[in-house]
PDB file of N, CA and C in Angstrom:
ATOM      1  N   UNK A   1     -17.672 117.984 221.635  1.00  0.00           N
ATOM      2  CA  UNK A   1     -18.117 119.256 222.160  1.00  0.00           C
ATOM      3  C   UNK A   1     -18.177 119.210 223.698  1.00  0.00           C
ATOM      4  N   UNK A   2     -18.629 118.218 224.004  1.00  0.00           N
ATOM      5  CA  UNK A   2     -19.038 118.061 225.344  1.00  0.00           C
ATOM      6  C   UNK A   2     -17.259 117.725 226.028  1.00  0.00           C
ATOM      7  N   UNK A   3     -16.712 116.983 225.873  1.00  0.00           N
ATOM      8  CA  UNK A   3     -14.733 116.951 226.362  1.00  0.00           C
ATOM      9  C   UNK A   3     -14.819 118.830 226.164  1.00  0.00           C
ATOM     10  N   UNK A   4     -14.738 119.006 225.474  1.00  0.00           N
ATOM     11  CA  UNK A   4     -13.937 120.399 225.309  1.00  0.00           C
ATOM     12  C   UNK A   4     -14.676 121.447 226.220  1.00  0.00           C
ATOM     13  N   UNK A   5     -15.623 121.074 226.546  1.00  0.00           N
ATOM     14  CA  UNK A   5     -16.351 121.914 227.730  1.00  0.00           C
ATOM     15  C   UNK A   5     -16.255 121.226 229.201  1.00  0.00           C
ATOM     16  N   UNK A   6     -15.751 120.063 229.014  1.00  0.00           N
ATOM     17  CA  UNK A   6     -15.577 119.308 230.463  1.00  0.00           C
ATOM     18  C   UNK A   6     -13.726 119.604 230.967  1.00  0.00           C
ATOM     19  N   UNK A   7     -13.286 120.055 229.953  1.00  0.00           N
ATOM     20  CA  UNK A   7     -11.472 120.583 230.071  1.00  0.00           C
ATOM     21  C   UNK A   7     -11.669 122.021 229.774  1.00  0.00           C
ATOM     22  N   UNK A   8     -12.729 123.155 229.489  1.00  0.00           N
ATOM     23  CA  UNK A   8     -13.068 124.553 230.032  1.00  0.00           C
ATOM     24  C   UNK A   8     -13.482 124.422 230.999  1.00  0.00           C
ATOM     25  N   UNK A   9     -14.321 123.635 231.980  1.00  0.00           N
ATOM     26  CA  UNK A   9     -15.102 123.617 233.351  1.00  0.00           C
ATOM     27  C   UNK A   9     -13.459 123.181 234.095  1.00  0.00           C
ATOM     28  N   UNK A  10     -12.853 122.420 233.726  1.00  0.00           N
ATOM     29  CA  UNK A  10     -11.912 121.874 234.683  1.00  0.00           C
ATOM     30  C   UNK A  10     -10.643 123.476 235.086  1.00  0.00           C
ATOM     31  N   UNK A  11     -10.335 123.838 233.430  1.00  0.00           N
ATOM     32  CA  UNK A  11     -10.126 125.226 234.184  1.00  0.00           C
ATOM     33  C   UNK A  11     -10.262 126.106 234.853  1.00  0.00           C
ATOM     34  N   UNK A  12     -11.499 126.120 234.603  1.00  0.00           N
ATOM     35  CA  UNK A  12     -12.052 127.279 235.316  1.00  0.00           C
ATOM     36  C   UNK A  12     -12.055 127.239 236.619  1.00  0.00           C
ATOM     37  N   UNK A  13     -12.387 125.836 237.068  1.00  0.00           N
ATOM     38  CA  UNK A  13     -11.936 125.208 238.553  1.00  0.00           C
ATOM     39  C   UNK A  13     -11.427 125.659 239.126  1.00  0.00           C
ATOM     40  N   UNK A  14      -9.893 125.304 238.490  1.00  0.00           N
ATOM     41  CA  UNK A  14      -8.557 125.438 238.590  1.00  0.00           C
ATOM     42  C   UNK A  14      -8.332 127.187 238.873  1.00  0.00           C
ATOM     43  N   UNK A  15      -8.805 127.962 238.355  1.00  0.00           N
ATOM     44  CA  UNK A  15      -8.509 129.327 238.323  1.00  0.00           C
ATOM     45  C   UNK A  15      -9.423 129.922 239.161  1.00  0.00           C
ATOM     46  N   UNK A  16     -10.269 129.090 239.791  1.00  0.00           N
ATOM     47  CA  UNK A  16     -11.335 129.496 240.862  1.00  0.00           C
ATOM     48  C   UNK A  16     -12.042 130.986 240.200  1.00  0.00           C
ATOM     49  N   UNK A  17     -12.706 130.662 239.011  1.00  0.00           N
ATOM     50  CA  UNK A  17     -13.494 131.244 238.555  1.00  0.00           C
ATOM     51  C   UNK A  17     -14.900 131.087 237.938  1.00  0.00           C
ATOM     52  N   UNK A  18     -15.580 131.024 239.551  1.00  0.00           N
ATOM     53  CA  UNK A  18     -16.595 130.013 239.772  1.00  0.00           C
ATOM     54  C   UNK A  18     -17.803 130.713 238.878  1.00  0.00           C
ATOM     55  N   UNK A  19     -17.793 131.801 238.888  1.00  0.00           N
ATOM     56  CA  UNK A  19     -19.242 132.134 237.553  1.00  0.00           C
ATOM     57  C   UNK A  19     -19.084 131.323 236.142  1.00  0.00           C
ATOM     58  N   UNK A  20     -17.722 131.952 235.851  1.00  0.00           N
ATOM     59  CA  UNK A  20     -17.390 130.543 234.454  1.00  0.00           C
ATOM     60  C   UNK A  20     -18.063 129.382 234.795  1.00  0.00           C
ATOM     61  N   UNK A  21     -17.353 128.642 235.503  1.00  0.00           N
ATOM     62  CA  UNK A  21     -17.769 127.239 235.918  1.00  0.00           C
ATOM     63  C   UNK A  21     -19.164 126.844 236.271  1.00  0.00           C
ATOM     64  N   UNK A  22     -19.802 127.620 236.782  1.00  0.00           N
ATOM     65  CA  UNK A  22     -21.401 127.437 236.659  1.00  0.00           C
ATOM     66  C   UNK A  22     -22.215 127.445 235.386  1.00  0.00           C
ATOM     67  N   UNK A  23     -21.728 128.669 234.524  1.00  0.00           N
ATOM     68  CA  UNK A  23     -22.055 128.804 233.144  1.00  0.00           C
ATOM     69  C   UNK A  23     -21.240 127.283 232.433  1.00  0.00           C
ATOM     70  N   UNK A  24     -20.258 126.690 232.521  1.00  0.00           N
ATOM     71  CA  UNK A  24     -20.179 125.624 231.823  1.00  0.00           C
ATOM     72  C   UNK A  24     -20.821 124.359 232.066  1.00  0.00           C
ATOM     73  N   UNK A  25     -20.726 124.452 233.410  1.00  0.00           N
ATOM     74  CA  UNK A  25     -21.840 123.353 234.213  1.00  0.00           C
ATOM     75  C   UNK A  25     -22.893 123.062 233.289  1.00  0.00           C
ATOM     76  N   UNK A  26     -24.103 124.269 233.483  1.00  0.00           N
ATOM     77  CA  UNK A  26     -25.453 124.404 232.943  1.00  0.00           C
ATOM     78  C   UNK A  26     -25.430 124.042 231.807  1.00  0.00           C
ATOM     79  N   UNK A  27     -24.209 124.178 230.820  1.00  0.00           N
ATOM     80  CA  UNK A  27     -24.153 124.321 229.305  1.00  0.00           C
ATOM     81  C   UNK A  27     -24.218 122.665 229.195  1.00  0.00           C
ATOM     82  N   UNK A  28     -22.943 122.221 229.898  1.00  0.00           N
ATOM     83  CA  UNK A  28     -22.744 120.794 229.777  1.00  0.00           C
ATOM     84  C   UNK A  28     -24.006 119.861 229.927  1.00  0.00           C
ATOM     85  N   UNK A  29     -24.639 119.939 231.153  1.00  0.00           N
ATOM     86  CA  UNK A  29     -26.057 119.567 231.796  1.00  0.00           C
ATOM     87  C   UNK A  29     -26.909 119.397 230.321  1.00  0.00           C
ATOM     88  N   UNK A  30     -26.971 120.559 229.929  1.00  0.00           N
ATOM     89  CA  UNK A  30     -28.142 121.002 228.705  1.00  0.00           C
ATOM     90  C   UNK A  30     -27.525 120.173 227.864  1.00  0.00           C
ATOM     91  N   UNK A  31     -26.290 119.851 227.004  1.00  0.00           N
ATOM     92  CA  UNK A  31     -25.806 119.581 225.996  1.00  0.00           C
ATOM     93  C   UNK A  31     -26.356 117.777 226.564  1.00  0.00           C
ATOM     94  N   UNK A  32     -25.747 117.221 227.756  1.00  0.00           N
ATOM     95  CA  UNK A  32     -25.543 115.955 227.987  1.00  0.00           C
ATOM     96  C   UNK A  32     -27.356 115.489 227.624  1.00  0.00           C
ATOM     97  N   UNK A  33     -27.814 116.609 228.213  1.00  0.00           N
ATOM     98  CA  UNK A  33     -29.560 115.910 228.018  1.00  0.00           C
ATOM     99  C   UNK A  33     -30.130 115.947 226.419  1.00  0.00           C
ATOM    100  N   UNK A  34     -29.424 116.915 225.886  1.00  0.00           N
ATOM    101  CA  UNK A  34     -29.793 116.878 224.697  1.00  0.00           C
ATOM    102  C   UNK A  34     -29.501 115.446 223.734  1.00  0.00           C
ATOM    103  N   UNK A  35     -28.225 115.096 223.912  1.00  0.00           N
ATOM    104  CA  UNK A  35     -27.701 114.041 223.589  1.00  0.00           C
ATOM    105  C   UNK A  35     -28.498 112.738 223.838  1.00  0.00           C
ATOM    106  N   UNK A  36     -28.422 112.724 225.429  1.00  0.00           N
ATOM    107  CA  UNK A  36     -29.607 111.876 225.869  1.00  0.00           C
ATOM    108  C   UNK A  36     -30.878 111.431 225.175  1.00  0.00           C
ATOM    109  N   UNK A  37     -32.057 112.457 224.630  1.00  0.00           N
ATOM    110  CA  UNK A  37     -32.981 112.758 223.975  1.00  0.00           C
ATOM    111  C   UNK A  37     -32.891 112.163 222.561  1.00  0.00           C
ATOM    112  N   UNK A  38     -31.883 112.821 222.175  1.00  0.00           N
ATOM    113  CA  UNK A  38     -31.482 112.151 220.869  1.00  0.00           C
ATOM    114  C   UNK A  38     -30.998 110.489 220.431  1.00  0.00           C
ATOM    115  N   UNK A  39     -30.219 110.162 221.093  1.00  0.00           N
ATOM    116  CA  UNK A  39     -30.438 108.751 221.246  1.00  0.00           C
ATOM    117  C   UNK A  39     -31.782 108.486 221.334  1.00  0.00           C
ATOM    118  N   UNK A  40     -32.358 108.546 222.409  1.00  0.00           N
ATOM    119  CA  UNK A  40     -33.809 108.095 222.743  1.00  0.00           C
ATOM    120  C   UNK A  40     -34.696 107.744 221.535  1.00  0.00           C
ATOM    121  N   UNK A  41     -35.115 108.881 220.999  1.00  0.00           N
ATOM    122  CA  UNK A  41     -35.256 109.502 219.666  1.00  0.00           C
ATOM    123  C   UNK A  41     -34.862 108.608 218.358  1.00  0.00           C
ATOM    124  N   UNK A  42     -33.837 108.208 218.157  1.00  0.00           N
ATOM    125  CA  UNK A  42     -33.000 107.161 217.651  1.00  0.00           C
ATOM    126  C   UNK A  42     -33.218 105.418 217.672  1.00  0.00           C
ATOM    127  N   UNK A  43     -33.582 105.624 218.784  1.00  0.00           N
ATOM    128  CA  UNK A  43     -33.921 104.024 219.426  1.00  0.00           C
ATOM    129  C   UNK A  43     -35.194 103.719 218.556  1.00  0.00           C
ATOM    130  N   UNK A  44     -36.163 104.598 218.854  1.00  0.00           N
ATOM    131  CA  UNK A  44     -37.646 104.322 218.510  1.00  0.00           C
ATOM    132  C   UNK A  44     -37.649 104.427 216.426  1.00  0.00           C
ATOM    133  N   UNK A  45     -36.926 105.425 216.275  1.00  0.00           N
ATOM    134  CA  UNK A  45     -37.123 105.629 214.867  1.00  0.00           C
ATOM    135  C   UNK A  45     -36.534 104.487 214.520  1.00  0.00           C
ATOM    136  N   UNK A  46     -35.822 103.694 214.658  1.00  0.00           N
ATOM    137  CA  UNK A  46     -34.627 102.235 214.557  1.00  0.00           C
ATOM    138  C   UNK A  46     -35.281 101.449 214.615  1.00  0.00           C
ATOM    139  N   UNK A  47     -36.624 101.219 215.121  1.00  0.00           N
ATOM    140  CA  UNK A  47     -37.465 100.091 215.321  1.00  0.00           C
ATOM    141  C   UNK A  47     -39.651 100.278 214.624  1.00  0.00           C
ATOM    142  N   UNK A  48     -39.206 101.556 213.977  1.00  0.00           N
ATOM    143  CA  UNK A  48     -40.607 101.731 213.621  1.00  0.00           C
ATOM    144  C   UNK A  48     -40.977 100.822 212.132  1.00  0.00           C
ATOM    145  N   UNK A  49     -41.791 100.056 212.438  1.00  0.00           N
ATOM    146  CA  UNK A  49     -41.999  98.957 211.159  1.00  0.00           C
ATOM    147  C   UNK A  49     -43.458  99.534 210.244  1.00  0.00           C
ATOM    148  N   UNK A  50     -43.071  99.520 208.891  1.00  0.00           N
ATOM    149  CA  UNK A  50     -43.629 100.390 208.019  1.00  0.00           C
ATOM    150  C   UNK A  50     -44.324  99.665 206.922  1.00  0.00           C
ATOM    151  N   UNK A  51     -45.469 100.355 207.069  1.00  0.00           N
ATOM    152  CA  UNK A  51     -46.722  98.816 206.268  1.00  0.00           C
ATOM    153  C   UNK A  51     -46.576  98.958 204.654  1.00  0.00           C
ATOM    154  N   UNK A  52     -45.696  99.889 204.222  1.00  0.00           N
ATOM    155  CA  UNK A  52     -45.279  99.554 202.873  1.00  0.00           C
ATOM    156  C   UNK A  52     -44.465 100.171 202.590  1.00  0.00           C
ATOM    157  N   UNK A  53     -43.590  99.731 201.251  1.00  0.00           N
ATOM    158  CA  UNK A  53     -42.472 100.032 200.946  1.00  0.00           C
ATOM    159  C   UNK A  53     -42.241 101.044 199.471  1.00  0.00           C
ATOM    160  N   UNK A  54     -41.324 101.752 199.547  1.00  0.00           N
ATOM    161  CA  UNK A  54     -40.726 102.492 198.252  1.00  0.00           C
ATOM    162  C   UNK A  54     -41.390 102.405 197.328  1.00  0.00           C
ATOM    163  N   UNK A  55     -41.675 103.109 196.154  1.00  0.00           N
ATOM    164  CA  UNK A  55     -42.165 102.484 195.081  1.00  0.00           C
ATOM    165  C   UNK A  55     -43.869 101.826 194.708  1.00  0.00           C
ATOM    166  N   UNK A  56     -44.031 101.384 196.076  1.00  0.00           N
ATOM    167  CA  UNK A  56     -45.137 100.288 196.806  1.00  0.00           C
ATOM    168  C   UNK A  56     -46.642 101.556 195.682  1.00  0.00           C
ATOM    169  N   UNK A  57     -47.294 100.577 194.798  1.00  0.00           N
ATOM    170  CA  UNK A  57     -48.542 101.732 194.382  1.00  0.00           C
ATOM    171  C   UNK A  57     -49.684 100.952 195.636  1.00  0.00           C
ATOM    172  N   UNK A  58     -50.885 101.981 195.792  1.00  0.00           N
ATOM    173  CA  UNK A  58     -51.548 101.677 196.515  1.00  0.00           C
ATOM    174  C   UNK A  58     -52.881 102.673 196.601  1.00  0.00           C
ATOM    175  N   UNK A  59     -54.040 102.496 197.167  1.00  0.00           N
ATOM    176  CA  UNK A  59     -55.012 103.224 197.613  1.00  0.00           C
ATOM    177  C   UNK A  59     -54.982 103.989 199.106  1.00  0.00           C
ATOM    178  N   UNK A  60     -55.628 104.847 198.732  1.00  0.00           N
ATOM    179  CA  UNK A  60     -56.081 105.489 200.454  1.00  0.00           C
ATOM    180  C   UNK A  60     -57.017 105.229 200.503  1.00  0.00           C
ATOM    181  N   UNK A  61     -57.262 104.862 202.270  1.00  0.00           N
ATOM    182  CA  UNK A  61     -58.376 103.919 202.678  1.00  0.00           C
ATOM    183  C   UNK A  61     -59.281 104.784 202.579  1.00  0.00           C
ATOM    184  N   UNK A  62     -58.716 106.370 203.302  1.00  0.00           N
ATOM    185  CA  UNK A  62     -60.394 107.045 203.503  1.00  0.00           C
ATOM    186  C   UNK A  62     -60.891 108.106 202.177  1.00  0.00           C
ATOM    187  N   UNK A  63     -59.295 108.514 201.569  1.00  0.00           N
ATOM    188  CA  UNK A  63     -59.963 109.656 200.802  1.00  0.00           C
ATOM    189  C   UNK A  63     -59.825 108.641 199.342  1.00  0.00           C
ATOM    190  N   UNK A  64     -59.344 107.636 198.937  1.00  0.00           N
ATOM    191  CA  UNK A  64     -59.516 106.761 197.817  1.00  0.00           C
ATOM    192  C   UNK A  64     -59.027 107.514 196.812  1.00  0.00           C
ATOM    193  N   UNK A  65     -57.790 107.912 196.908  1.00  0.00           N
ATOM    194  CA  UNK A  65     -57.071 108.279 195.526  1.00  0.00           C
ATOM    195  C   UNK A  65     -55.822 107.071 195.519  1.00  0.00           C
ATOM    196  N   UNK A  66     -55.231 107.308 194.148  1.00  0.00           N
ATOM    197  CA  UNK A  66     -54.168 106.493 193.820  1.00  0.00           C
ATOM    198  C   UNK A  66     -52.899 106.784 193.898  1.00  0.00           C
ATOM    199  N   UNK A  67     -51.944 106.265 194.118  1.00  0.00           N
ATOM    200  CA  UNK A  67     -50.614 106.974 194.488  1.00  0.00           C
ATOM    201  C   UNK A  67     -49.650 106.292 194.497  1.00  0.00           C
ATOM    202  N   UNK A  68     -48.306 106.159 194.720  1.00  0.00           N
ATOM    203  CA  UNK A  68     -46.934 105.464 194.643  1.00  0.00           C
ATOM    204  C   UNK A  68     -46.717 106.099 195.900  1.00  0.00           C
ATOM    205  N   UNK A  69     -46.012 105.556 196.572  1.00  0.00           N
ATOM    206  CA  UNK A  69     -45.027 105.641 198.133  1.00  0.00           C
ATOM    207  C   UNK A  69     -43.761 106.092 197.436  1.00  0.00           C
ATOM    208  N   UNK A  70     -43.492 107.784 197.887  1.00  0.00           N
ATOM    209  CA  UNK A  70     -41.764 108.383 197.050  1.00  0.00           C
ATOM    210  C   UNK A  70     -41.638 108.586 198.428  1.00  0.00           C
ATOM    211  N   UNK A  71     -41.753 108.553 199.876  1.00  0.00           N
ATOM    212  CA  UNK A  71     -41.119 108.794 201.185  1.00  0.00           C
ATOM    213  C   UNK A  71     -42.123 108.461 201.882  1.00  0.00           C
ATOM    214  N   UNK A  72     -41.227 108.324 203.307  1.00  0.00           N
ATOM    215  CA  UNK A  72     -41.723 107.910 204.813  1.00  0.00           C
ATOM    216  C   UNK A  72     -40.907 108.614 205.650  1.00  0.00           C
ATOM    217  N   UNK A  73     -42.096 108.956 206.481  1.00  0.00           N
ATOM    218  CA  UNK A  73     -41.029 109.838 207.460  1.00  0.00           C
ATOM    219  C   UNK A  73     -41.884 108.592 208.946  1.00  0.00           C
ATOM    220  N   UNK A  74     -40.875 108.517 210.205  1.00  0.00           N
ATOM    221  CA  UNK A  74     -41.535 107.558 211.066  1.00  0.00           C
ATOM    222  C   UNK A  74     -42.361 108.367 212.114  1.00  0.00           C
ATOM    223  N   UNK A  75     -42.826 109.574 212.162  1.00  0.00           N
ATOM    224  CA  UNK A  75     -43.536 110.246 212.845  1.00  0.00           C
ATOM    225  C   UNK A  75     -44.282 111.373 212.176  1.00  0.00           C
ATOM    226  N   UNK A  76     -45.071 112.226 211.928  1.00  0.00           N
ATOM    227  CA  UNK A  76     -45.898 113.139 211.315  1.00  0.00           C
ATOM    228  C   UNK A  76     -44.804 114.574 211.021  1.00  0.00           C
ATOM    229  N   UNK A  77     -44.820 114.700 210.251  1.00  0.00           N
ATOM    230  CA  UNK A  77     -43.368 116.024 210.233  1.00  0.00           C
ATOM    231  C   UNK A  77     -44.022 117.096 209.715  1.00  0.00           C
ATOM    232  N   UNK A  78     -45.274 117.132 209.987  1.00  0.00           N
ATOM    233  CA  UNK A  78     -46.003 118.779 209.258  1.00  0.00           C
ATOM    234  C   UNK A  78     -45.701 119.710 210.549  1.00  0.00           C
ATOM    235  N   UNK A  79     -46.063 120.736 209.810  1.00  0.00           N
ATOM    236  CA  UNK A  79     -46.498 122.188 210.705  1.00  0.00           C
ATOM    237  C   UNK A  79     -47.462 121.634 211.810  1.00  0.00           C
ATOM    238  N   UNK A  80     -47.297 122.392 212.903  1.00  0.00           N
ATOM    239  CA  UNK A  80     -48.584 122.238 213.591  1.00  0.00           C
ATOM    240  C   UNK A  80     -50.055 122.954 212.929  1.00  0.00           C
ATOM    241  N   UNK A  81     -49.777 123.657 212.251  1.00  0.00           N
ATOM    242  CA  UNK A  81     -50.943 124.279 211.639  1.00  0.00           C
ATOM    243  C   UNK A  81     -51.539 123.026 210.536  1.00  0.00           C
ATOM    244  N   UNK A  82     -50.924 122.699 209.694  1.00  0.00           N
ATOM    245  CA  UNK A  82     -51.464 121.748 208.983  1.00  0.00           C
ATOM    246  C   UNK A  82     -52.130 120.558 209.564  1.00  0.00           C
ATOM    247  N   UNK A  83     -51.060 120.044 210.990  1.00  0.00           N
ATOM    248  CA  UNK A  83     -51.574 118.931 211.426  1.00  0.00           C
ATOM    249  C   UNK A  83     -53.254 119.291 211.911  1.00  0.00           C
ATOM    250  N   UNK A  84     -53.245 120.289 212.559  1.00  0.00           N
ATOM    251  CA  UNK A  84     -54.734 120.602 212.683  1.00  0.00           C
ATOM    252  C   UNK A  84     -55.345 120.379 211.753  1.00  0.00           C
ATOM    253  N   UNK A  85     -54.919 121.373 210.520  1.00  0.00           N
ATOM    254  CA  UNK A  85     -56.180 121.268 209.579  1.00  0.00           C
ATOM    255  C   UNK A  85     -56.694 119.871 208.853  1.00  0.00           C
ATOM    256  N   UNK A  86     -55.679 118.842 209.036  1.00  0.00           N
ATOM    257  CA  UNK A  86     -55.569 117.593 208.501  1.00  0.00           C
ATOM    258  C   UNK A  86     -56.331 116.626 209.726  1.00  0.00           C
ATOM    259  N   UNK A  87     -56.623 117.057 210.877  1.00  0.00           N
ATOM    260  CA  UNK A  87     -57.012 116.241 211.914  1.00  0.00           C
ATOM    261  C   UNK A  87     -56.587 115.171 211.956  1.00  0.00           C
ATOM    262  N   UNK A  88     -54.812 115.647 212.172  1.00  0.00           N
ATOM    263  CA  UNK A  88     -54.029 114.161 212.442  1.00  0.00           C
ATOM    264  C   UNK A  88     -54.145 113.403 213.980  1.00  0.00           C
ATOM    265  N   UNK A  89     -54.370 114.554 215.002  1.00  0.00           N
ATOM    266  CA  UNK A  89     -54.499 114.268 216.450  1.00  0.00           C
ATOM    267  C   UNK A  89     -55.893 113.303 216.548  1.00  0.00           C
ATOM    268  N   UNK A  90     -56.602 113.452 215.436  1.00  0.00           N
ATOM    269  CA  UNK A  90     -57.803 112.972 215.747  1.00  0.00           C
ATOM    270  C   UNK A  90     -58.008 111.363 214.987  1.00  0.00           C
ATOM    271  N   UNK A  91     -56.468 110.733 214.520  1.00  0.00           N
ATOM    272  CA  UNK A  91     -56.359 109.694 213.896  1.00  0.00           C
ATOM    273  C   UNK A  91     -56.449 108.572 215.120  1.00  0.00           C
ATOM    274  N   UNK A  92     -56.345 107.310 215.132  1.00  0.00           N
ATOM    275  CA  UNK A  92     -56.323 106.417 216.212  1.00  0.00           C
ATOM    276  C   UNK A  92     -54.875 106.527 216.997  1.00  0.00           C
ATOM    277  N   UNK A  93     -54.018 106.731 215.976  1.00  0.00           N
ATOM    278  CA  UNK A  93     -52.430 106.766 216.970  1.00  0.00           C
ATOM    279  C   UNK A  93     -52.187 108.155 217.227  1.00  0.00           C
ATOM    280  N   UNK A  94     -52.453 109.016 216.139  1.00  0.00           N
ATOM    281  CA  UNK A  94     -52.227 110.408 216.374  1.00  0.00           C
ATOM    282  C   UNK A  94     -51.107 110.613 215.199  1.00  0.00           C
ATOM    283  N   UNK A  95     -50.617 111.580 215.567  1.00  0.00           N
ATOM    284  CA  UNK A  95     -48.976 111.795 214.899  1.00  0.00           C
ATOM    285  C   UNK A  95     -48.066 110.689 214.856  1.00  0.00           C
ATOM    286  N   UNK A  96     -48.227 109.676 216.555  1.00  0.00           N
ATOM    287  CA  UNK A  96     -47.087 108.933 216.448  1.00  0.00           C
ATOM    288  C   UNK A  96     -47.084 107.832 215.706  1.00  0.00           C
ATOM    289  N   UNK A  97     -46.884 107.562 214.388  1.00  0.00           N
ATOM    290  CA  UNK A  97     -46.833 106.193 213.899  1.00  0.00           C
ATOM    291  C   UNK A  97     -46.534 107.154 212.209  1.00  0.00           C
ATOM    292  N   UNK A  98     -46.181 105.713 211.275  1.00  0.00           N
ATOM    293  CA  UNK A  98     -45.628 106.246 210.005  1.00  0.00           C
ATOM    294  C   UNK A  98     -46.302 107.351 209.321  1.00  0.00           C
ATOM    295  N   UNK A  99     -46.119 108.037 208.632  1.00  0.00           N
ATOM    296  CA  UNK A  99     -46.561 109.136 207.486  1.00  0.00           C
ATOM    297  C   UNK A  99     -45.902 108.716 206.110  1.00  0.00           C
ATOM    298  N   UNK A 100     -46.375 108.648 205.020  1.00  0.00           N
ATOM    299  CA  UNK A 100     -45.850 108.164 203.744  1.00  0.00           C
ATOM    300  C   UNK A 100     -46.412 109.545 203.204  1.00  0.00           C
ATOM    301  N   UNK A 101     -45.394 110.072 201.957  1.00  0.00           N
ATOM    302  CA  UNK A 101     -45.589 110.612 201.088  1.00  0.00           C
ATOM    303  C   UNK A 101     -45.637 110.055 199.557  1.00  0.00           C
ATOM    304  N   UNK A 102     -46.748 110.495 199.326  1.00  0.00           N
ATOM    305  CA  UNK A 102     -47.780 109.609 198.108  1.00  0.00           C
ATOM    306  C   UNK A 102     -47.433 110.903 196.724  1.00  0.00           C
ATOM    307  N   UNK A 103     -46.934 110.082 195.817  1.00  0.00           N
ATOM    308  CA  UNK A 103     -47.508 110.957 194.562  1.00  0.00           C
ATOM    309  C   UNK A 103     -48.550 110.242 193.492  1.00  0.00           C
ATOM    310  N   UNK A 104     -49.390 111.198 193.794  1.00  0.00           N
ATOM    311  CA  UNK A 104     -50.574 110.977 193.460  1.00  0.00           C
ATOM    312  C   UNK A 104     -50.733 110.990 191.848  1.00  0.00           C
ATOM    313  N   UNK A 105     -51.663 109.338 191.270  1.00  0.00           N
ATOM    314  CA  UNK A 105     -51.586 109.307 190.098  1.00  0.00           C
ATOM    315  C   UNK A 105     -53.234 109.413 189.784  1.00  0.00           C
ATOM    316  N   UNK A 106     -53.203 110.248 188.406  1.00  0.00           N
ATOM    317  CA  UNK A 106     -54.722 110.799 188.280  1.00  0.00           C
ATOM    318  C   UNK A 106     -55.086 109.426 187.434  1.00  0.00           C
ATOM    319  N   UNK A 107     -56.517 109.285 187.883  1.00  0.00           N
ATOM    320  CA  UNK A 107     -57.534 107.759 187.095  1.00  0.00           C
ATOM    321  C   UNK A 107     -57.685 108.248 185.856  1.00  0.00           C
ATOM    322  N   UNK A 108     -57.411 108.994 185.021  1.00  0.00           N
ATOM    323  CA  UNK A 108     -57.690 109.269 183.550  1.00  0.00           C
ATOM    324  C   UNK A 108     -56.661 109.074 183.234  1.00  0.00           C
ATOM    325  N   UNK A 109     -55.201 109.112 183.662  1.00  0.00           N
ATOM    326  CA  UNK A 109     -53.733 108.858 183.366  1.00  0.00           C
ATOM    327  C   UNK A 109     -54.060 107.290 183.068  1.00  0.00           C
ATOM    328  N   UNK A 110     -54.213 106.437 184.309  1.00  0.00           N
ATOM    329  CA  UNK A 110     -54.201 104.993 185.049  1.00  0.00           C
ATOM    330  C   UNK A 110     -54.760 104.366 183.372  1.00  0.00           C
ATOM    331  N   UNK A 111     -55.999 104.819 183.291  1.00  0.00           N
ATOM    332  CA  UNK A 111     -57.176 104.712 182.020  1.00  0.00           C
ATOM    333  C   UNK A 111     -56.319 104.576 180.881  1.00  0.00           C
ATOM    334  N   UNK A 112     -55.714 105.160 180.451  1.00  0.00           N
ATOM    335  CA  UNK A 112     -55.195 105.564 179.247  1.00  0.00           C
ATOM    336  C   UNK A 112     -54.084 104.418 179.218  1.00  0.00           C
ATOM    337  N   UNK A 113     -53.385 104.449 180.385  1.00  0.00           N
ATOM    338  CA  UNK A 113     -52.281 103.574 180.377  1.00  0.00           C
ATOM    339  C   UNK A 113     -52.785 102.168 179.834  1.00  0.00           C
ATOM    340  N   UNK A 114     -53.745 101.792 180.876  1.00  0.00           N
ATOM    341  CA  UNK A 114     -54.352 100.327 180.437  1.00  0.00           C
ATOM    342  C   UNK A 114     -54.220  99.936 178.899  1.00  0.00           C
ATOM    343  N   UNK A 115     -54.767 100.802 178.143  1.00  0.00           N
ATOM    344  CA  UNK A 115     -55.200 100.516 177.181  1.00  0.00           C
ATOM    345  C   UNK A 115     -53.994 100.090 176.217  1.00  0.00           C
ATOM    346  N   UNK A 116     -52.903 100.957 176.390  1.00  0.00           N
ATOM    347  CA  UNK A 116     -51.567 100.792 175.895  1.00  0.00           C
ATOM    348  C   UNK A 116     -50.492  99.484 176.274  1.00  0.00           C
ATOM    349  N   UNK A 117     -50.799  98.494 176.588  1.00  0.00           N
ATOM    350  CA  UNK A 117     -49.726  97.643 177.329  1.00  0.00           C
ATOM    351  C   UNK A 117     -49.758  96.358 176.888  1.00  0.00           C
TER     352      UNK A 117
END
C-alpha cells in the first residue's frame, strides 16, 4: 500500500501537482506511523508470559469460583464501560498484563462428578 502511494506521490511530483502530493505525503506519513505502532504493538504481545495455560482448571483468587482457561487475550479487551464497572484500572497492573477467559464450572456439577469416577 505504502509503494503504491510512494509511485502516486512520485507522479504527482512529476506533473507538478503539488496539492496531490501533499495529500499523499500526509497519507503516507499516517500509514508509515501506523505501521510503526503496529509492530511496536507486536513486539510486546510476542513477549507477554502467561501464568497459565489452555485447558489449565483453576480458582479465582478474589471472587473464588471455579473455571477452565478457554482464552487469553495479552492485554484487557473489554469496553471501556465494562472496564470501569469491573475496576480493572484499579488492579495493581491495570489493563496492561494478561486477561484469561474462564468458563465457569458450577460446585454442584464438580460434586456430582466426584462421586462418579
Amino acid at each position: 500500500m505504502i509503494r503504491l502511494r510512494w509511485a502516486n506521490l512520485q507522479k504527482a511530483v512529476e506533473a507538478e501537482n503539488c496539492a496531490l502530493a501533499a495529500e499523499l505525503r500526509d497519507e503516507i506519513n499516517k500509514l508509515e506511523a501506523e505501521s510503526l505502532a503496529a509492530s511496536a504493538n507486536a513486539l510486546v504481545y510476542e513477549n507477554i508470559q502467561y501464568a497459565f495455560r489452555l485447558g489449565q482448571k483453576g480458582r479465582h483468587k478474589v471472587f473464588v469460583y471455579s473455571g477452565v482457561i478457554c482464552g487469553m487475550d495479552p492485554v484487557c479487551c473489554i469496553s471501556s464501560s465494562l472496564r470501569e464497572s469491573a475496576c480493572i484500572d484499579k488492579l495493581t497492573r491495570g489493563s496492561n498484563q494478561p486477561f484469561y477467559q474462564v468458563y465457569h464450572i458450577l460446585m454442584h456439577s464438580l460434586r456430582q462428578d466426584e462421586g462418579h469416577g
